[in-house]
C-alpha atoms as a PDB file:
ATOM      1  CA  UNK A   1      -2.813  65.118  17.830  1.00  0.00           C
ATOM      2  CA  UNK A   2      -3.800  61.487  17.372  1.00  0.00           C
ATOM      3  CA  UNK A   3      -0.394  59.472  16.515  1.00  0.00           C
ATOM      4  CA  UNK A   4      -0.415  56.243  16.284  1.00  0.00           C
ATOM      5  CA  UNK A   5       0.960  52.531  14.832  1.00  0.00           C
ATOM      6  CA  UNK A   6      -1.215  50.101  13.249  1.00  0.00           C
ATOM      7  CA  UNK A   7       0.580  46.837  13.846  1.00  0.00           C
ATOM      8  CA  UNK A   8       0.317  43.173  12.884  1.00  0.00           C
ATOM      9  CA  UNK A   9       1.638  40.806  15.808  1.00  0.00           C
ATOM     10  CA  UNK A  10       4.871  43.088  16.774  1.00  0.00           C
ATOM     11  CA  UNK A  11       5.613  44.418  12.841  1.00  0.00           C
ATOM     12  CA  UNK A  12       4.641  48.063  12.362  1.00  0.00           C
ATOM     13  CA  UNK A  13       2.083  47.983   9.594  1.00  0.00           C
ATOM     14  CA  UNK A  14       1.402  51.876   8.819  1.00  0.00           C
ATOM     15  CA  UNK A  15       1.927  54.694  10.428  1.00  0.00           C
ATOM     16  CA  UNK A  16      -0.697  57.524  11.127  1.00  0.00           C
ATOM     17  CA  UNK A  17      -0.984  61.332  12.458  1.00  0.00           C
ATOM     18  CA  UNK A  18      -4.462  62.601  12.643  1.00  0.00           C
ATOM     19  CA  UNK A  19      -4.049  66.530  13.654  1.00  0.00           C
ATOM     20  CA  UNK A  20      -6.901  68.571  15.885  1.00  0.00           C
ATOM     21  CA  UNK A  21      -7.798  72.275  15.703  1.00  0.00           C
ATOM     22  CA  UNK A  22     -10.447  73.756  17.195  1.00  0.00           C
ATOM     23  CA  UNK A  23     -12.253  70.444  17.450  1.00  0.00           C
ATOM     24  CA  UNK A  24     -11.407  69.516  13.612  1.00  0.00           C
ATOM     25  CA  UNK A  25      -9.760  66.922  12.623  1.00  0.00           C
ATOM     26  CA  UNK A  26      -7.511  66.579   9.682  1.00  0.00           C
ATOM     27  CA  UNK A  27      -5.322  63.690   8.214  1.00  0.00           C
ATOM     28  CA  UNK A  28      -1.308  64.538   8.468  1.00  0.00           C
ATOM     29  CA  UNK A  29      -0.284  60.899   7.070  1.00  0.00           C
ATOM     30  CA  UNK A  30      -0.692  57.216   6.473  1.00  0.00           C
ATOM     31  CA  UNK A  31       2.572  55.743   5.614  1.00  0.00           C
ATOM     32  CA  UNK A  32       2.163  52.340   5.132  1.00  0.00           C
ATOM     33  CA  UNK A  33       5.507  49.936   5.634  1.00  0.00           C
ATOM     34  CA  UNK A  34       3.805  46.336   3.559  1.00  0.00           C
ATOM     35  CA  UNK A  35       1.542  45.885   0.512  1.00  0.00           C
ATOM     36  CA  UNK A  36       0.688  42.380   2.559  1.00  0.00           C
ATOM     37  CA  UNK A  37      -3.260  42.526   2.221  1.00  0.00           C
ATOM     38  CA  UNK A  38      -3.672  40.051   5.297  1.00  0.00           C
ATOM     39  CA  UNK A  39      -1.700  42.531   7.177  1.00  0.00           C
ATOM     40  CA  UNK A  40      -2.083  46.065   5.670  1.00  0.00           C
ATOM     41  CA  UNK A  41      -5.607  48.231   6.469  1.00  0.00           C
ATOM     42  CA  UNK A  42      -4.571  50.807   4.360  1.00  0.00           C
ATOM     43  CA  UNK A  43      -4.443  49.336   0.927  1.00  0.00           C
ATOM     44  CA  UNK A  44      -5.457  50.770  -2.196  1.00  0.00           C
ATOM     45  CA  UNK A  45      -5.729  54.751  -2.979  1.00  0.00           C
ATOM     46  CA  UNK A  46      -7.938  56.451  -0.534  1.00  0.00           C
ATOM     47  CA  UNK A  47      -6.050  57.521   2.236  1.00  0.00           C
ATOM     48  CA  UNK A  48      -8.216  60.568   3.575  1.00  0.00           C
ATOM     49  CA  UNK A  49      -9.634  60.678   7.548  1.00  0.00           C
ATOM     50  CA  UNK A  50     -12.521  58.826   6.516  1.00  0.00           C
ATOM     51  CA  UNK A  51     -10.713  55.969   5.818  1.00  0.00           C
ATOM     52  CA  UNK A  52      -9.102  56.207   9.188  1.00  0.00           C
ATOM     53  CA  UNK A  53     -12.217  56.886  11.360  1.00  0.00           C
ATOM     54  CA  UNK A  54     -13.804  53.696   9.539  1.00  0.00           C
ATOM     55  CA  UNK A  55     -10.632  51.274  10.332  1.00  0.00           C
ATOM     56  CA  UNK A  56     -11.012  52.451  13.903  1.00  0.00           C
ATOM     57  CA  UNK A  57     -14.923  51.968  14.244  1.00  0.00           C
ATOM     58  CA  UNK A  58     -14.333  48.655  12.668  1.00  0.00           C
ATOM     59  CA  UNK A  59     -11.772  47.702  15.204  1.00  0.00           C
ATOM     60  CA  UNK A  60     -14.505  46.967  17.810  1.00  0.00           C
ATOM     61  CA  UNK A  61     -18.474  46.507  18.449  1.00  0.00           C
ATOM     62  CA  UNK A  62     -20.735  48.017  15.734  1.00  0.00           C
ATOM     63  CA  UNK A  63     -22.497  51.259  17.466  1.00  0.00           C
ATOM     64  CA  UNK A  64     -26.270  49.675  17.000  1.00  0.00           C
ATOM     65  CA  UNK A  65     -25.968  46.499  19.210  1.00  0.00           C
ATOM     66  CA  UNK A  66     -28.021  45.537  21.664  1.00  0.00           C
ATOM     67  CA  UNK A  67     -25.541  45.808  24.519  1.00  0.00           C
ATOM     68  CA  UNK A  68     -23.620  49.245  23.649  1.00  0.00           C
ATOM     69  CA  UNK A  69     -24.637  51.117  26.582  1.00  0.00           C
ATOM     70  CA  UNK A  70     -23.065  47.844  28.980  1.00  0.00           C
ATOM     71  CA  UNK A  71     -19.990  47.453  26.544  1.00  0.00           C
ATOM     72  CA  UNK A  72     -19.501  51.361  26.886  1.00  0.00           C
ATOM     73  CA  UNK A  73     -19.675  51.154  30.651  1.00  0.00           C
ATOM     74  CA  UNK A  74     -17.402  48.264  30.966  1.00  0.00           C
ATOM     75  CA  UNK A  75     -14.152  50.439  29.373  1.00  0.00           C
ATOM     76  CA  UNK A  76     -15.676  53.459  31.223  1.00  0.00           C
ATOM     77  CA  UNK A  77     -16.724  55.506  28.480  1.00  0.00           C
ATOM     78  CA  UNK A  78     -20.115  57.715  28.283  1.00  0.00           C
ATOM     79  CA  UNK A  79     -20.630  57.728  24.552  1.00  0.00           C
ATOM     80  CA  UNK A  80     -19.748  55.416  21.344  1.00  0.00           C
ATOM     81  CA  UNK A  81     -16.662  57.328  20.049  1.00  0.00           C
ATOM     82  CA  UNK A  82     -14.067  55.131  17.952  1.00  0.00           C
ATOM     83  CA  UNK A  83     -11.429  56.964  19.066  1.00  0.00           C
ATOM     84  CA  UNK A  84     -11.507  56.362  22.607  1.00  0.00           C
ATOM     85  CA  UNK A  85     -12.722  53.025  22.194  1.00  0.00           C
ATOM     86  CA  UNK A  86      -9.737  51.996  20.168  1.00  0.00           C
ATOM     87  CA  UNK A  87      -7.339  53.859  22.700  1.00  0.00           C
ATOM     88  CA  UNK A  88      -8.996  51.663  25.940  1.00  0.00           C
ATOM     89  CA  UNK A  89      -8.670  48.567  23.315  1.00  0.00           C
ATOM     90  CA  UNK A  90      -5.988  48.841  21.232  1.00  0.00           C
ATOM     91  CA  UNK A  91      -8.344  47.547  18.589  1.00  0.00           C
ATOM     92  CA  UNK A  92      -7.762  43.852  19.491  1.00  0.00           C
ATOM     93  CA  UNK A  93      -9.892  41.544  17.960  1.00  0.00           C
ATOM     94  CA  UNK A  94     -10.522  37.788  18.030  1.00  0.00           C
ATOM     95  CA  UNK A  95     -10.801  37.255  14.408  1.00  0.00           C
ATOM     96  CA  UNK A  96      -6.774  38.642  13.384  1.00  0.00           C
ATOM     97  CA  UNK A  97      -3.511  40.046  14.740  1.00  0.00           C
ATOM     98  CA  UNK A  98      -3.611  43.674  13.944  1.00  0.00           C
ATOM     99  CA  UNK A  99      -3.632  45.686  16.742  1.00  0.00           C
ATOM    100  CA  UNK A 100      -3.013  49.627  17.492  1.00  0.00           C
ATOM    101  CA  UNK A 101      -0.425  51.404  19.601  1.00  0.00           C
ATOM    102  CA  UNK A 102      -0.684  54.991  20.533  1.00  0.00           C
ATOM    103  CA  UNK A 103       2.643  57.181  20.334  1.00  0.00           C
ATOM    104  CA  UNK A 104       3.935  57.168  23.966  1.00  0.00           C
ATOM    105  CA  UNK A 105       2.962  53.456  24.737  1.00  0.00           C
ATOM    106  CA  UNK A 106       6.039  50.527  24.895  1.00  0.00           C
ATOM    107  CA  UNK A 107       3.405  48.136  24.374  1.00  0.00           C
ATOM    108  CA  UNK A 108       3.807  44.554  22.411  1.00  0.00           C
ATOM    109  CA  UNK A 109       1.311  42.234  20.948  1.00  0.00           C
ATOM    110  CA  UNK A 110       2.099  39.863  23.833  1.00  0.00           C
ATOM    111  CA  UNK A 111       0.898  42.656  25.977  1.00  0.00           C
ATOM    112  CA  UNK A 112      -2.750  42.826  24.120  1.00  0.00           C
ATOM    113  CA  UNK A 113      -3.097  39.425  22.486  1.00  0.00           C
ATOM    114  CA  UNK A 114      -6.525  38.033  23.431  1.00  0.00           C
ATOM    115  CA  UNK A 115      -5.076  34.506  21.461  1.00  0.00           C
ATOM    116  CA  UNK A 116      -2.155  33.421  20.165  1.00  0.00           C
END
């Protein structure tokens, strides 16, 4: 099971659960908590898994550059899965303030800001 909070500086954005069976996954929720487009990845209609795995893939370096296989090494990973990327990163970017916390982790943007 793949819970976790998409979050916006320290306000709770959306909310998703991403269940796993037999190596399937299938989309439990997205419950979004603002309509804020600046702050909200989940806008609009589609909400299926789809949408999910492309927020997360989008949340850090775009599988065909140059340096994936050095990039990959550096958060100790062996292949480009969002997933785990996002997990090791939280999904921290330069260019905004939303951010990802997995269920189980007390964590706080000042905790994973990489500016203020």
């Amino acid at each position: 099971m793949y819970n976790f909070s998409v979050l916006w500086k320290n306000e709770v954005v959306a909310d998703v659960s991403v269940a796993e069976e037999d190596g399937i996954k299938t989309l439990n929720f997205i419950k979004r908590y603002t309509d804020d487009v600046g702050k909200q990845p989940f806008g609009g209609t589609r909400l299926d898994l789809a949408r999910v795995y492309e927020f997360l893939e989008n949340r850090w370096f775009e599988r065909g550059r140059a340096d994936v296989a050095w990039q990959l090494e550096g958060l100790g990973l062996s292949e480009y899965n969002p997933w785990e990327i996002v997990k090791k990163t939280h999904g921290v970017m330069f260019e905004d303030f939303i951010w990802v916390r997995f269920e189980g982790e007390a964590l706080v943007w000042e905790d994973v800001k990489i500016r203020d």
